[in-house]
Structure formats: structure tokens, C-alpha cells
C-alpha atoms as a PDB file:
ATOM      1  CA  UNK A   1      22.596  65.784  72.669  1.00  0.00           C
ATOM      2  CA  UNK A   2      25.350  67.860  72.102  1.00  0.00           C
ATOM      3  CA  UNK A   3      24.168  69.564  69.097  1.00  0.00           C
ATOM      4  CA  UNK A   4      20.775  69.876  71.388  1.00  0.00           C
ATOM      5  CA  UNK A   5      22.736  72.086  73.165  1.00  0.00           C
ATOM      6  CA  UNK A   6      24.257  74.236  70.625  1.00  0.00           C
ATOM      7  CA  UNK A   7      21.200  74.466  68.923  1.00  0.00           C
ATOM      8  CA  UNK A   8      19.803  76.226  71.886  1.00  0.00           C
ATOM      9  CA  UNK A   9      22.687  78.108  72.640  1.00  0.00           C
ATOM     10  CA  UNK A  10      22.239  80.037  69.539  1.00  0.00           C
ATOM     11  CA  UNK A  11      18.560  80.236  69.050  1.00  0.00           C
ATOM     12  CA  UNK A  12      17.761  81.874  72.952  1.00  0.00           C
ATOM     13  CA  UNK A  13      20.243  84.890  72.672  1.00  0.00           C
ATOM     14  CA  UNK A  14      18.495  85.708  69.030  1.00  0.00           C
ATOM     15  CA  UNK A  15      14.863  85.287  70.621  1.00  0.00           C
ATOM     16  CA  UNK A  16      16.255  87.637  73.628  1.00  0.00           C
ATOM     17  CA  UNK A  17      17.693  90.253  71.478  1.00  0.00           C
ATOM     18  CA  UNK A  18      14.374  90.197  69.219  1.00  0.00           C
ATOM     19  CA  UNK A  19      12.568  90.546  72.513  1.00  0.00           C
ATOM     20  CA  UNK A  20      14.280  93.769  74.119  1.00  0.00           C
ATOM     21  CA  UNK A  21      14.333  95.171  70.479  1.00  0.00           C
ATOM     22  CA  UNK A  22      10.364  95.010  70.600  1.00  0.00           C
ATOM     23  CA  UNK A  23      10.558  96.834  74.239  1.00  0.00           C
ATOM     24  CA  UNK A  24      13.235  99.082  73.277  1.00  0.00           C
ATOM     25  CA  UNK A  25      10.871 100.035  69.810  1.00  0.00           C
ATOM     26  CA  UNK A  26       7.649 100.434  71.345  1.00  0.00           C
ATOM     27  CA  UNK A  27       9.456 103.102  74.525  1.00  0.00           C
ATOM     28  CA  UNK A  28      11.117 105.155  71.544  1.00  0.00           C
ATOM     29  CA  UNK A  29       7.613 105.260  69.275  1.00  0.00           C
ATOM     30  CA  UNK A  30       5.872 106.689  72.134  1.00  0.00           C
ATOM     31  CA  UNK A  31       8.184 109.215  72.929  1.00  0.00           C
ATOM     32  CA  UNK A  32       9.810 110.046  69.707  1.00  0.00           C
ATOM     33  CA  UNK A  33      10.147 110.362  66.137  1.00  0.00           C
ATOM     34  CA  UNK A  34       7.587 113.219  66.034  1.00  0.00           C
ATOM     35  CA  UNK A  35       9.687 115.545  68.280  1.00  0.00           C
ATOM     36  CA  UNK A  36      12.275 115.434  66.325  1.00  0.00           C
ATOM     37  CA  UNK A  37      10.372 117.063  63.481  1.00  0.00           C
ATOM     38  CA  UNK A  38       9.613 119.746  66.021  1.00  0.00           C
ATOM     39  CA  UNK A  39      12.787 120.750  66.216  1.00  0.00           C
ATOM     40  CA  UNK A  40      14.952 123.199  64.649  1.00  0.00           C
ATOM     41  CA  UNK A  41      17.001 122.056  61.442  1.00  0.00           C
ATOM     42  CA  UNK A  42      20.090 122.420  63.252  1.00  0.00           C
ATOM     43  CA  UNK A  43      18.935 119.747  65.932  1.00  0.00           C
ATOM     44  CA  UNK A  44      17.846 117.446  63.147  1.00  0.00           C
ATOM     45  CA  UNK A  45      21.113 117.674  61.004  1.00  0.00           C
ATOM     46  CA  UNK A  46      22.815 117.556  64.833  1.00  0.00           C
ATOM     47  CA  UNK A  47      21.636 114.264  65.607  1.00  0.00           C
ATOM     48  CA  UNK A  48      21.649 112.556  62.168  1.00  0.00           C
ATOM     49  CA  UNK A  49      25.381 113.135  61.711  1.00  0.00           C
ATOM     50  CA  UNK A  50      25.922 111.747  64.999  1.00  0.00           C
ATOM     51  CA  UNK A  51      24.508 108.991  64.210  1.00  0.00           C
ATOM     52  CA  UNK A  52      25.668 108.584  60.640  1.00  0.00           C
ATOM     53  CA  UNK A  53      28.955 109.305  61.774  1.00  0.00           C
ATOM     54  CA  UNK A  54      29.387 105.922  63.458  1.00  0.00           C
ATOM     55  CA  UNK A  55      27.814 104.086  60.351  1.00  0.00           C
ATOM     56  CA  UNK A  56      24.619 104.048  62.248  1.00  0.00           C
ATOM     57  CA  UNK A  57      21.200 105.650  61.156  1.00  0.00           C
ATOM     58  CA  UNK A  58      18.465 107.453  63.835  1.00  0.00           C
ATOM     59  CA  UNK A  59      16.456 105.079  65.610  1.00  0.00           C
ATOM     60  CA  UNK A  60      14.773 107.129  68.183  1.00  0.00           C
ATOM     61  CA  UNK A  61      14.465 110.931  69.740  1.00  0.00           C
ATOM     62  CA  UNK A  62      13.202 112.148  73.364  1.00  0.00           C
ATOM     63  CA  UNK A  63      13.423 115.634  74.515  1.00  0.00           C
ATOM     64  CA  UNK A  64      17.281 115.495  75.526  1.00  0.00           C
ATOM     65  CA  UNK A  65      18.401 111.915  74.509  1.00  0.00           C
ATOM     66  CA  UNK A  66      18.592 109.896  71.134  1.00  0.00           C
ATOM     67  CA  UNK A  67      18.813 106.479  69.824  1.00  0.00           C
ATOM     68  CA  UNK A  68      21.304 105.543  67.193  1.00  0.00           C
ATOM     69  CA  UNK A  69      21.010 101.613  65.899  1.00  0.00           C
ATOM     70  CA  UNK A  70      23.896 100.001  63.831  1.00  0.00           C
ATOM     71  CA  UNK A  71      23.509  96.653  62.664  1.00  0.00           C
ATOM     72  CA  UNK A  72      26.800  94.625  62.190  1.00  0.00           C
ATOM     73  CA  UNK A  73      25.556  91.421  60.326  1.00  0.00           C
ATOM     74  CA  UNK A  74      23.567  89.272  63.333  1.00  0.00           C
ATOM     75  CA  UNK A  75      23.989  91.597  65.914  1.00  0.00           C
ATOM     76  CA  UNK A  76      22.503  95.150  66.392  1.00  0.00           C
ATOM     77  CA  UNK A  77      24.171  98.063  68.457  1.00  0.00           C
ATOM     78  CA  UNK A  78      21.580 100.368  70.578  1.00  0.00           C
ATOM     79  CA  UNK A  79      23.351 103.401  71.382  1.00  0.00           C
ATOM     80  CA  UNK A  80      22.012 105.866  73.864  1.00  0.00           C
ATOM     81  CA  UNK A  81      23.467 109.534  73.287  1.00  0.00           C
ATOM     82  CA  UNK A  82      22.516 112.813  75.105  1.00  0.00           C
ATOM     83  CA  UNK A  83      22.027 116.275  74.079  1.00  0.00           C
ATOM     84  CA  UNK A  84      24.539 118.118  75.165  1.00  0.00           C
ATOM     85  CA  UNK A  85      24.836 120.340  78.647  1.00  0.00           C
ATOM     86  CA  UNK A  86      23.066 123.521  77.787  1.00  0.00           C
ATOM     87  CA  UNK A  87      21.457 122.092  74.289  1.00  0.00           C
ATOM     88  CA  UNK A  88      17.765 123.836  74.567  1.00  0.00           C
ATOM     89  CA  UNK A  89      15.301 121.559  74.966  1.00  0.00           C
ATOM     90  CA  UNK A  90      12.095 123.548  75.754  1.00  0.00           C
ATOM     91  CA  UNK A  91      10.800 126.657  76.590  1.00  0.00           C
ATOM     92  CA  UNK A  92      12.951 128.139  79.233  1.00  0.00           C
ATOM     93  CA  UNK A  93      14.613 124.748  79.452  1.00  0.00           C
ATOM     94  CA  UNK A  94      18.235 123.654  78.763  1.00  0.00           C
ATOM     95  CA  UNK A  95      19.837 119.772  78.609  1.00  0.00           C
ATOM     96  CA  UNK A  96      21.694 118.937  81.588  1.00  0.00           C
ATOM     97  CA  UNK A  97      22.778 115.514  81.975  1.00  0.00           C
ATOM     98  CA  UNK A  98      20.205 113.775  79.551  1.00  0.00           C
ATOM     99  CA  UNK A  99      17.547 115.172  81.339  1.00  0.00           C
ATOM    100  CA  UNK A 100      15.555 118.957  80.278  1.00  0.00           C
ATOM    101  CA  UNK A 101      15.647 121.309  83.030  1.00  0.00           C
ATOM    102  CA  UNK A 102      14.516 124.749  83.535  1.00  0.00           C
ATOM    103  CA  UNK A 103      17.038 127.280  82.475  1.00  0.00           C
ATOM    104  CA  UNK A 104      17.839 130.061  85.254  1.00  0.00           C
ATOM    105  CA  UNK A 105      19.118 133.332  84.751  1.00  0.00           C
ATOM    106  CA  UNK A 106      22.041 133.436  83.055  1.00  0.00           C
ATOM    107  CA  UNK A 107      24.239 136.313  83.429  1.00  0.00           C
ATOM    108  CA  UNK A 108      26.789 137.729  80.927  1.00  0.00           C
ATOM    109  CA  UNK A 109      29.892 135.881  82.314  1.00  0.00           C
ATOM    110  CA  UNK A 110      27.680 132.507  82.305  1.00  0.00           C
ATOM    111  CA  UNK A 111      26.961 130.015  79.803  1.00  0.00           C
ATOM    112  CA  UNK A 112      24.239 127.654  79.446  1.00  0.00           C
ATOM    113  CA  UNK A 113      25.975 124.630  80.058  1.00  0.00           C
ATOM    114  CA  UNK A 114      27.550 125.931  83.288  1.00  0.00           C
ATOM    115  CA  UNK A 115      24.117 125.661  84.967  1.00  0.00           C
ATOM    116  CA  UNK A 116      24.307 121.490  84.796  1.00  0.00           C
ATOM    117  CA  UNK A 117      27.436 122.280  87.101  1.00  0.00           C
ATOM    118  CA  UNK A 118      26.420 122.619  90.394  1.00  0.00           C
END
């Protein structure tokens, strides 16, 4: 009974895992890889060394956010990461707080990512 138990204990946290990985896959394909391509070389090498840089390799892109996976033997490490404030993410729009907003005027005195500080 007791190895019933244990059994169990190991086998639902894998199935759960294997389950939000499936989710977490299919929200990123929609969204994703295929922006990233969009973008300048700068973004690209941008968010691959971030990613790289924690031993981890690109797993997904949106407009102002990005996926980095990292698999440490059984487990696997998800890590959301935004652009940062005042990144451009469209036309006439800047990253502010993971999100792409439209830019406003920016004067001489005032730089991008001051506009995600109001």
C-alpha cells in the first residue's frame, strides 16, 4: 500500500508538468516564434543571450515578452522575461511593463523608457 502511494506520488506531478507544458507550448506557437524573425538582429541576438546566459535556450517570443526553458534533469524551468521599458515593439509603440504601448512624444530631455513612468 505504501509503495501504492509513492508510486502515485511521483507519477501525478510528472503527468501535471507534461500537462501545463502542452498549454504553455500551444499559447507560445500561436503567438510566437515567427515574430521573432521579424525583428531586428539586435532583438534576436538580445533575447538569445538572455536566455543562453542562464544555460537556457529560447522557447517562445510575443511582442514584448519571451520564454526561456532550462531543463535540469526531471524538471524543466519556464521563465517569463520582458522587454525592457522603452524596448520598441511596433510602429509608434514602445515596451512598458511587458505590455506594447503607443509611444508619445518624446521631447529632447525624455527618454523612451520614462514614458512607462507615470
Amino acid at each position: 500500500m505504501v509503495l501504492l502511494h509513492f508510486v502515485l506520488l511521483l507519477t501525478v506531478p510528472i503527468y501535471m508538468h507534461a500537462a501545463n507544458s502542452a498549454t504553455m507550448k500551444a499559447h507560445w506557437d500561436r503567438n510566437s516564434m515567427g515574430e521573432l524573425g521579424t525583428c531586428s538582429r539586435g532583438v534576436q541576438d538580445f533575447v538569445k543571450t538572455r536566455c543562453t546566459g542562464h544555460h537556457a535556450r529560447l522557447y517562445g517570443f510575443s511582442t514584448c515578452t519571451f520564454i526561456c526553458k532550462k531543463e535540469i534533469g526531471f524538471i524543466t524551468v519556464y521563465e517569463k522575461v520582458a522587454l525592457p521599458d522603452g524596448f520598441p515593439c511596433g510602429k509608434c509603440q514602445v515596451c512598458c511593463v511587458g505590455k506594447c504601448v503607443a509611444a508619445q512624444y518624446v521631447g529632447k530631455s525624455k527618454p523612451l523608457a520614462e514614458q512607462c513612468k507615470k
